[in-house]
N, C-alpha and C. Protein backbone atom coordinates (compact mmCIF):
# COMPACT_ATOMS: atom_id res chain seq x y z
N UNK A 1 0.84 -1.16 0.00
CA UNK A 1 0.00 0.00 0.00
C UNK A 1 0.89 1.23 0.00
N UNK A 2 0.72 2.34 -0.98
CA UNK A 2 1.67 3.21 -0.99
C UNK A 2 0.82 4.23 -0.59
N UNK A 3 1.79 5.10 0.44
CA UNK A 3 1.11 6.49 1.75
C UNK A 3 1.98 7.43 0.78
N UNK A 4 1.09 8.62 0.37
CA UNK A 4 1.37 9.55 0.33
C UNK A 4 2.44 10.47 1.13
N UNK A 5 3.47 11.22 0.31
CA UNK A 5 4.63 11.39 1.22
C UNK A 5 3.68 12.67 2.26
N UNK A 6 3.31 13.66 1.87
CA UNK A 6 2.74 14.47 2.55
C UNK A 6 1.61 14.18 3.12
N UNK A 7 1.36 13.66 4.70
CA UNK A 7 0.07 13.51 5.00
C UNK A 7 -0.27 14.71 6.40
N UNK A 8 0.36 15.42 5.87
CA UNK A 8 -0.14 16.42 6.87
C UNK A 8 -1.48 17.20 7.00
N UNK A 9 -1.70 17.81 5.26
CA UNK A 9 -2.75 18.31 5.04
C UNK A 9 -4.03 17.47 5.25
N UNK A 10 -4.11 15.80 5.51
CA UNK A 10 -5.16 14.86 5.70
C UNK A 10 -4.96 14.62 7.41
N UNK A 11 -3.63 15.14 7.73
CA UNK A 11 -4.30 14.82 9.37
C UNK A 11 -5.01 16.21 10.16
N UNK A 12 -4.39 17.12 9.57
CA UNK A 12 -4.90 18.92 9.83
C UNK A 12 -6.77 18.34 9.77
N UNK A 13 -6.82 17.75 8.84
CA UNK A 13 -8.02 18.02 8.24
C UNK A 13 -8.74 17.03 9.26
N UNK A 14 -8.54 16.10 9.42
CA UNK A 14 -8.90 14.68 10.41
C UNK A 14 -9.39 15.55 11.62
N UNK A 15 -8.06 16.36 12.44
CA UNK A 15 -7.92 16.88 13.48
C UNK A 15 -9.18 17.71 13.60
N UNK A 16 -9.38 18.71 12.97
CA UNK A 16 -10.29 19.85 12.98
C UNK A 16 -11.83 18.89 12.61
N UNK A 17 -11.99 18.17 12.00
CA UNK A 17 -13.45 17.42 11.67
C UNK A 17 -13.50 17.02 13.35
N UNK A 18 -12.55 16.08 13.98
CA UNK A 18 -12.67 16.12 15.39
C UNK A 18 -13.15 17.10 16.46
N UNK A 19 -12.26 18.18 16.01
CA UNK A 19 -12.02 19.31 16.98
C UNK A 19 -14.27 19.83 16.80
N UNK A 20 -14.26 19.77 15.83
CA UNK A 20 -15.39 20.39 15.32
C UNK A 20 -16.56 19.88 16.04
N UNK A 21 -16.77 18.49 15.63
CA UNK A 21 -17.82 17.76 16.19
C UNK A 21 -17.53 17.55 17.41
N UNK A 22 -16.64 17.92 18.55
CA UNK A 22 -16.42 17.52 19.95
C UNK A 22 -17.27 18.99 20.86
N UNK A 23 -17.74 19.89 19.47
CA UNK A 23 -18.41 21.00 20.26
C UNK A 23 -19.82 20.88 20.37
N UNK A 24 -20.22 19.97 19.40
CA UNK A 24 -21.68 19.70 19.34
C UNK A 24 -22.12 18.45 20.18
N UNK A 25 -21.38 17.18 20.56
CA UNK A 25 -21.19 16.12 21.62
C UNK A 25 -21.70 17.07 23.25
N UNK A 26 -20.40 17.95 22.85
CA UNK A 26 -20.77 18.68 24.57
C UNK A 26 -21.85 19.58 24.65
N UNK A 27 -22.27 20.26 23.53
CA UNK A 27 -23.72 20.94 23.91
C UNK A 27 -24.93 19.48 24.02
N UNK A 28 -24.50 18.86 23.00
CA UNK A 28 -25.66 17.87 22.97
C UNK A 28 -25.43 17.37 24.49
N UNK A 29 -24.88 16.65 25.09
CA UNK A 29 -24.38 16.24 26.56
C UNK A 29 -24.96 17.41 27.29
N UNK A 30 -24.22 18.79 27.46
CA UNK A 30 -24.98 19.54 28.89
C UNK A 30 -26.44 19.70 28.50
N UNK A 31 -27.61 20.01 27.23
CA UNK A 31 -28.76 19.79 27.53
C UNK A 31 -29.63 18.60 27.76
N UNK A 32 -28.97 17.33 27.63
CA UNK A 32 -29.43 15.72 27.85
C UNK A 32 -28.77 15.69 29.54
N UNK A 33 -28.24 15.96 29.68
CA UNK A 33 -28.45 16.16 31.42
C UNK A 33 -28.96 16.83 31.86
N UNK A 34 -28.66 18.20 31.42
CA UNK A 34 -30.07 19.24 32.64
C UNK A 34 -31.08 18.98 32.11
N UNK A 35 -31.72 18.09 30.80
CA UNK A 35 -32.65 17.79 30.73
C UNK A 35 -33.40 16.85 31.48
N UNK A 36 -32.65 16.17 31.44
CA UNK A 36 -32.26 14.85 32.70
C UNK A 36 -32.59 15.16 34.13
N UNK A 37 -31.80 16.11 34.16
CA UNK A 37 -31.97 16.03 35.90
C UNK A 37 -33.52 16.91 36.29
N UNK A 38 -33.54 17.83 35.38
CA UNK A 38 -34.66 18.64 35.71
C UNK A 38 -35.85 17.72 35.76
N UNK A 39 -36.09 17.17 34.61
CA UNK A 39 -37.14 15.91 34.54
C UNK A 39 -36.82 15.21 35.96
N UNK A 40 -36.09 14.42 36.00
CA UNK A 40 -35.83 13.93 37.43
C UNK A 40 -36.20 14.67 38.68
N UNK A 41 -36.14 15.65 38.75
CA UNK A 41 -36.73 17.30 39.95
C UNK A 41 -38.31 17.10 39.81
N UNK A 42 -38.48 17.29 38.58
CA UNK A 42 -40.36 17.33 38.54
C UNK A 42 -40.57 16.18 39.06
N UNK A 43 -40.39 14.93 38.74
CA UNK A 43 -40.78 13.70 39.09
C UNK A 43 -40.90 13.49 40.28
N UNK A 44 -39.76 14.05 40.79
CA UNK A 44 -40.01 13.76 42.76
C UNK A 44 -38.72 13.31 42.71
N UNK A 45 -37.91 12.24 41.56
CA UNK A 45 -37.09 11.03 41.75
C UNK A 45 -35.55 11.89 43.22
N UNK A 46 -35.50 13.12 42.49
CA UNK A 46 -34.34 13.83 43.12
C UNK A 46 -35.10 15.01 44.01
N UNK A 47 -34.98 15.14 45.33
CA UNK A 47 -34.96 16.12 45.95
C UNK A 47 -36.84 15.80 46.24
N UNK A 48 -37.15 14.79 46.71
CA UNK A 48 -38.73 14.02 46.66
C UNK A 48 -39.31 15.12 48.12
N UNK A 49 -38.51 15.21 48.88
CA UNK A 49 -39.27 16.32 50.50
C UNK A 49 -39.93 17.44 49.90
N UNK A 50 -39.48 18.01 48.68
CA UNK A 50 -39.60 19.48 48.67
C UNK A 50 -40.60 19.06 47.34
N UNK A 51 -41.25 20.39 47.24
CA UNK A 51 -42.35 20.71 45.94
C UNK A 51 -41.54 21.32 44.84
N UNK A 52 -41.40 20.44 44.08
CA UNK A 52 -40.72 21.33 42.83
C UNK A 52 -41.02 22.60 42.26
N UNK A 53 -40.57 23.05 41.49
CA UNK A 53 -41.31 24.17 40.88
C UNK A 53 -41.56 24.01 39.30
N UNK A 54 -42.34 25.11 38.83
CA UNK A 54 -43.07 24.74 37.51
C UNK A 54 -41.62 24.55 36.20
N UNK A 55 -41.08 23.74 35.80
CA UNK A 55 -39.97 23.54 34.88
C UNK A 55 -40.02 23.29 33.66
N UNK A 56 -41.47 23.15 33.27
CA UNK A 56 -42.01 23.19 32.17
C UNK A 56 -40.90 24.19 30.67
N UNK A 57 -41.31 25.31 31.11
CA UNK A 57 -39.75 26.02 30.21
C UNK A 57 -38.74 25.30 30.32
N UNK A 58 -37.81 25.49 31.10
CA UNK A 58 -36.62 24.86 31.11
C UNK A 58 -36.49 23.65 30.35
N UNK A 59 -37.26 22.71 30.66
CA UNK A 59 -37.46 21.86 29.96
C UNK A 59 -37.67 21.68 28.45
N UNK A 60 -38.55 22.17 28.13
CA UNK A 60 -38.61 22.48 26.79
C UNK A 60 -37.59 23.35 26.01
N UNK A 61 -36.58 24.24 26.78
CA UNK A 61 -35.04 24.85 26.16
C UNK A 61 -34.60 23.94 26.38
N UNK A 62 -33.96 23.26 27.23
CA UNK A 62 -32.88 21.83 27.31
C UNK A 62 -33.38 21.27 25.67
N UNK A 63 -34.82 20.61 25.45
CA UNK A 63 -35.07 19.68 24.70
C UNK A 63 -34.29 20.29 23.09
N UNK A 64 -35.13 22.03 23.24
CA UNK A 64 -34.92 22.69 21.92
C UNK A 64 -33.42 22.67 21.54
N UNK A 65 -32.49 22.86 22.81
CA UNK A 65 -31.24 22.79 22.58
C UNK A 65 -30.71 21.77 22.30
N UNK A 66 -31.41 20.23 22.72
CA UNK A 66 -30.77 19.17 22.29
C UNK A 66 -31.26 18.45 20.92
N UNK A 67 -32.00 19.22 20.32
CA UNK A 67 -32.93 18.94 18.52
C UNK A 67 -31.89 20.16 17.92
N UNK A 68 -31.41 21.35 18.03
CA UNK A 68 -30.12 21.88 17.72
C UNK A 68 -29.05 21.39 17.60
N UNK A 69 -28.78 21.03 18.88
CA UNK A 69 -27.51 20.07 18.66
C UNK A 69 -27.00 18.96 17.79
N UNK A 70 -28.36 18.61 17.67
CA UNK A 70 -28.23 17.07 16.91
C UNK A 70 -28.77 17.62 15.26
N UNK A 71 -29.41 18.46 15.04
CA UNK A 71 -29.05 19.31 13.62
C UNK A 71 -27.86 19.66 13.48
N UNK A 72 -27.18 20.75 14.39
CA UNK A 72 -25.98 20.96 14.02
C UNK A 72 -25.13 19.75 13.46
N UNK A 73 -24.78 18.90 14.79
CA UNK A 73 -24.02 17.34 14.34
C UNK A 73 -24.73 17.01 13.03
N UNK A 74 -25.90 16.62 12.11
CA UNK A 74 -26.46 16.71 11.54
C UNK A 74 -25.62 17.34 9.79
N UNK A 75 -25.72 18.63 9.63
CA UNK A 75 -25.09 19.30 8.80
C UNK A 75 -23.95 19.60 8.96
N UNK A 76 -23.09 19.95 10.44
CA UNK A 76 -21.81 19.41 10.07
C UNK A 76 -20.86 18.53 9.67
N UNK A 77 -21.84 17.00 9.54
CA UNK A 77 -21.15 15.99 9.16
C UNK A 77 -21.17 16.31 7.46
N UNK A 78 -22.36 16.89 7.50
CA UNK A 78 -22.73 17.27 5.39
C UNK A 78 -21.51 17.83 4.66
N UNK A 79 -21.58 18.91 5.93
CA UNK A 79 -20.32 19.69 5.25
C UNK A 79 -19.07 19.16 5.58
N UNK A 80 -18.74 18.43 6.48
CA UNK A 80 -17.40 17.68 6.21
C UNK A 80 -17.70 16.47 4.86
N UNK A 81 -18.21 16.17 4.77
CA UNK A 81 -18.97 15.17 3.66
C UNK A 81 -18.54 16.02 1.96
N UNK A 82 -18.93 16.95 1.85
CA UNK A 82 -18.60 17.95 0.83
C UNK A 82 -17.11 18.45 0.72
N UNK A 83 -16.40 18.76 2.10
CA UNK A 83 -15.18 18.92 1.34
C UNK A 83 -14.09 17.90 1.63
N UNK A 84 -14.99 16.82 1.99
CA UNK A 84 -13.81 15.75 1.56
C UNK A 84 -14.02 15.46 0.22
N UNK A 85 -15.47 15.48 -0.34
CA UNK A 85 -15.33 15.49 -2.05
C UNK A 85 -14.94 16.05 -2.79
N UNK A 86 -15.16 17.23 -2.23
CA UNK A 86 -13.84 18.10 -3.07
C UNK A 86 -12.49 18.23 -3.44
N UNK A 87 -11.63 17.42 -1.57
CA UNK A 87 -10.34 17.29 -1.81
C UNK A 87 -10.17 16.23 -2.40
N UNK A 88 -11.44 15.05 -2.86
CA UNK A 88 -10.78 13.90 -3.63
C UNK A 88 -10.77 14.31 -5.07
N UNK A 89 -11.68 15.08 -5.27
CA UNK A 89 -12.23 15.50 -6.56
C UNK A 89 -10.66 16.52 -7.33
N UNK A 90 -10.31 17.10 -6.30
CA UNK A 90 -9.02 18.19 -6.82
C UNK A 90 -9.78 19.44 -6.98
N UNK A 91 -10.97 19.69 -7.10
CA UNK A 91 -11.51 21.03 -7.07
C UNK A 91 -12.07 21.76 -5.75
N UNK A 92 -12.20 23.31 -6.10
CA UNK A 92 -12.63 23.34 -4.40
C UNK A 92 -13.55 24.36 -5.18
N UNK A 93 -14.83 24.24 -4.66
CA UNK A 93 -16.54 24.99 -5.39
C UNK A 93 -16.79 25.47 -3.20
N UNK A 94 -18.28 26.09 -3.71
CA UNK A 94 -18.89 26.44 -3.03
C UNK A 94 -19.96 25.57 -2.27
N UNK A 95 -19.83 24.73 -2.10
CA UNK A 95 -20.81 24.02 -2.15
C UNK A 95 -21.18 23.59 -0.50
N UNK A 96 -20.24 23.50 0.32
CA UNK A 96 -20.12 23.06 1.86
C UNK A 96 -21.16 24.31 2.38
N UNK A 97 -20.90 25.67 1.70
CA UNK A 97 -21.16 26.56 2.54
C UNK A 97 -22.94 26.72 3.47
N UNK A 98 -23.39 26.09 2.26
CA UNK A 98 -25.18 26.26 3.00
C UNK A 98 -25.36 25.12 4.33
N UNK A 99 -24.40 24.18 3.86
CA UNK A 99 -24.41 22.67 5.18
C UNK A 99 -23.68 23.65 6.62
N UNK A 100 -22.64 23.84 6.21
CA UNK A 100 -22.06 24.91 7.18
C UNK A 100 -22.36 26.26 7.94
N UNK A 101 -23.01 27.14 7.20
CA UNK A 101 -24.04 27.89 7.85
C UNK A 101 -25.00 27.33 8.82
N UNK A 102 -25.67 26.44 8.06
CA UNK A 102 -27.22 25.93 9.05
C UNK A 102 -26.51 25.06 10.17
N UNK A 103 -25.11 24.79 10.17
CA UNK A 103 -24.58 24.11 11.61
C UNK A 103 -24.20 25.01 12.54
N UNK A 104 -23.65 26.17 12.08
CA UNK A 104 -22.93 27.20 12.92
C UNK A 104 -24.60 27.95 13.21
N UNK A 105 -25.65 28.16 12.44
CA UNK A 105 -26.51 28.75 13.25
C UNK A 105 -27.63 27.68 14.52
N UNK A 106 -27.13 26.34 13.84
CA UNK A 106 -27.45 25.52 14.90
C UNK A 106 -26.98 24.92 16.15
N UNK A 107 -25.41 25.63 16.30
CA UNK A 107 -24.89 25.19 17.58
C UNK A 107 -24.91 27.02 18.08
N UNK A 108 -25.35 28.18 17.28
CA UNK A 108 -25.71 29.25 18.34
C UNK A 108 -26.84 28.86 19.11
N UNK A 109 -27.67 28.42 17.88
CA UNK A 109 -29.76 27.89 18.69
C UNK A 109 -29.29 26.95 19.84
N UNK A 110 -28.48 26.09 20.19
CA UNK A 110 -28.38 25.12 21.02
C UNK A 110 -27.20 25.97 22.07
N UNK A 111 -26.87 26.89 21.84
CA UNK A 111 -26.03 27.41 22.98
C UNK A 111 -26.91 28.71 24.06
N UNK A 112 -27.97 29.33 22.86
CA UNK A 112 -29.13 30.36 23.51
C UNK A 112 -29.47 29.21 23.96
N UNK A 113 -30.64 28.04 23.36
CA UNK A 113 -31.33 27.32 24.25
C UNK A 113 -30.86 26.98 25.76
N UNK A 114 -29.65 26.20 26.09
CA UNK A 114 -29.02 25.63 27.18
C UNK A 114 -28.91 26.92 28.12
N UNK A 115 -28.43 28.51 27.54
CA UNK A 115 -28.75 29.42 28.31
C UNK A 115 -29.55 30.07 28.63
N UNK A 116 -31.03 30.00 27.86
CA UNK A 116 -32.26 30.47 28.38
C UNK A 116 -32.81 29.19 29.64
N UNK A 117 -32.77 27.77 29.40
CA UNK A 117 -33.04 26.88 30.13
C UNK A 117 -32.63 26.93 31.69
N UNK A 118 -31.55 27.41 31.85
CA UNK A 118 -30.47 27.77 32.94
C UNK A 118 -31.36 28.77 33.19
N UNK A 119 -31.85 29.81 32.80
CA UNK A 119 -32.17 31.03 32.99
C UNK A 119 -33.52 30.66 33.74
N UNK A 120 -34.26 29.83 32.71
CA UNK A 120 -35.43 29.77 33.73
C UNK A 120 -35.50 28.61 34.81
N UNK A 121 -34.58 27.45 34.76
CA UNK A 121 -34.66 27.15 35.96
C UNK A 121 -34.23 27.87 37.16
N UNK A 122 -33.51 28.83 37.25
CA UNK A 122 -33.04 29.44 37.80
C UNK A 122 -34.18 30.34 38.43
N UNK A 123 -34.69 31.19 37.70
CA UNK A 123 -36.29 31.82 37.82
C UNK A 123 -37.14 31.36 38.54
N UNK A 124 -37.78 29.96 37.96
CA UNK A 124 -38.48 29.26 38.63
C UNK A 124 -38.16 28.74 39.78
N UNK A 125 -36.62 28.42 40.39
CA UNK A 125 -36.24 27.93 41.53
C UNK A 125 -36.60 29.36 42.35
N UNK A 126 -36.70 30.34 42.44
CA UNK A 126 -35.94 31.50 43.03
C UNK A 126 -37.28 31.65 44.00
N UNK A 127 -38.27 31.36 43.65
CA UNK A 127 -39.57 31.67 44.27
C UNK A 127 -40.14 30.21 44.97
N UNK A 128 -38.93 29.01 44.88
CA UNK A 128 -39.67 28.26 44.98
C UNK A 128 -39.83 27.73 46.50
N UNK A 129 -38.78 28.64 47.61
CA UNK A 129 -38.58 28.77 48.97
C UNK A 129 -39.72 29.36 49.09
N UNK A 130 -40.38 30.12 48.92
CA UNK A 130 -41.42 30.91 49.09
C UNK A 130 -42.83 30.25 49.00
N UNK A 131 -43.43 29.10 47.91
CA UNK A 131 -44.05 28.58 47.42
C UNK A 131 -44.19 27.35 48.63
N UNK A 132 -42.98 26.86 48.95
CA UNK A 132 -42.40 25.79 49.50
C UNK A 132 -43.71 25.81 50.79
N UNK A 133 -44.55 24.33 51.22
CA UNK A 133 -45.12 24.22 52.25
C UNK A 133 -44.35 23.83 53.21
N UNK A 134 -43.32 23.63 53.13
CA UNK A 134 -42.67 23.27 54.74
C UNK A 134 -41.81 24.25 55.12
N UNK A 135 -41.60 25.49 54.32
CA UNK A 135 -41.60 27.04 54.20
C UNK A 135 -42.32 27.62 54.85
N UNK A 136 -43.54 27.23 54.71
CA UNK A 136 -44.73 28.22 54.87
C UNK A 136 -45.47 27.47 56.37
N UNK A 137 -45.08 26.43 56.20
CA UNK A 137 -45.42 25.94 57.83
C UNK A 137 -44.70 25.95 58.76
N UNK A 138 -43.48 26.47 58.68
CA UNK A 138 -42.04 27.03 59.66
C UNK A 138 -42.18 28.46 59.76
N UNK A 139 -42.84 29.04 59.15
CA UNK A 139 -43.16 30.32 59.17
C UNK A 139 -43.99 31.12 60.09
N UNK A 140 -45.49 29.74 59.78
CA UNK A 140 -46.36 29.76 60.47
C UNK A 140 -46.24 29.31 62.12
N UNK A 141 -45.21 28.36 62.44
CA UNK A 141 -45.15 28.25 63.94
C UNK A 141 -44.48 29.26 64.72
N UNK A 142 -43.62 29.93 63.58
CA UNK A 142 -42.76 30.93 64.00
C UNK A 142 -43.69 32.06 64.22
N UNK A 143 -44.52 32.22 64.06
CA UNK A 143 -45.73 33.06 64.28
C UNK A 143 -46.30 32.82 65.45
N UNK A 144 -46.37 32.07 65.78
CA UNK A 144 -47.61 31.29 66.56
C UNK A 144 -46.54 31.20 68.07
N UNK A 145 -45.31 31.01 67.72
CA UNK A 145 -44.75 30.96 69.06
C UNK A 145 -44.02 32.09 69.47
N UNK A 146 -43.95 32.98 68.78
CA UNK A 146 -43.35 34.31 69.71
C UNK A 146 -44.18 35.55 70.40
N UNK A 147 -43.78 35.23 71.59
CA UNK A 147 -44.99 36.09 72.11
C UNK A 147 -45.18 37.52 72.19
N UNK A 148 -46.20 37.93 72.65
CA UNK A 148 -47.12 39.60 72.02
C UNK A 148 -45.66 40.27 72.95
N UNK A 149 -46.05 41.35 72.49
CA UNK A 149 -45.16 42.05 73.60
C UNK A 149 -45.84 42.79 74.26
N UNK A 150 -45.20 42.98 75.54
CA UNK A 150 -46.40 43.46 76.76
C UNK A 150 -46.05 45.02 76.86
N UNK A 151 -47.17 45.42 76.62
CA UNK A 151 -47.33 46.90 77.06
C UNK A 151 -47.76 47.35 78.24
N UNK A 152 -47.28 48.22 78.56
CA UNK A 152 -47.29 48.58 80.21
C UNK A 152 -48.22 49.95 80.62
């Protein structure tokens, strides 16, 4: 089998198809866990004493971010797909660029999503001490047991 003396320009290229898709793995990964865990919060499964709060949003950004993600991965494989045809082909056209766009605007959609999701769990947690009945019934004894003050 005869190797090309120069294989630099095919490992550059190897490297970066790696480098590339290891950004869409980790968005896809942090919204399949906080998707994960949040689902797990509503359920009761994690943190079962306390009343969750409404996660409905959050949830649905995790999800949106992880249908992004997996578009992005999606069309960035297209467009690595295209200019490896090209470098077999010997020509270099335009052609990657529309696969490549719709990935780069699909790992921004999956990077807003994961940060609006954050945003509203965050929101929704913030009130949820407040909401909380074993909050509101520590509150209430705390009421109930300190006494009037005496006026003279």
């Amino acid at each position: 089998m005869d190797l090309p003396e120069n294989t630099r320009p095919a490992n550059a290229y190897q490297a970066l198809t790696q480098h590339a898709l290891a950004g869409f793995r980790l968005l896809g990964l942090a919204n399949g866990v906080a998707l994960l865990l949040a689902l797990s919060f509503t359920l009761g499964i994690v943190g079962p004493d306390i009343d969750p709060p409404d996660l409905q949003e959050a949830m649905l950004a995790y999800t949106a971010g992880l249908a992004c993600a997996a578009v992005g991965l999606l069309f960035s494989y297209l467009s690595h797909f295209c200019l490896f045809r090209q470098i077999a082909a010997g020509r270099a056209s335009r052609g990657h660029w529309l696969p490549l766009l719709v990935s780069v605007l699909a790992y921004g959609c999956a990077v807003v999503a994961f940060v609006l999701g954050c945003w509203s769990a965050i929101g929704a947690s913030a009130n949820m001490t407040r909401d909380d009945a074993s909050y509101q019934n520590s509150r209430a004894m705390l009421m109930i047991t300190v006494p009037a003050p005496v006026s003279a």
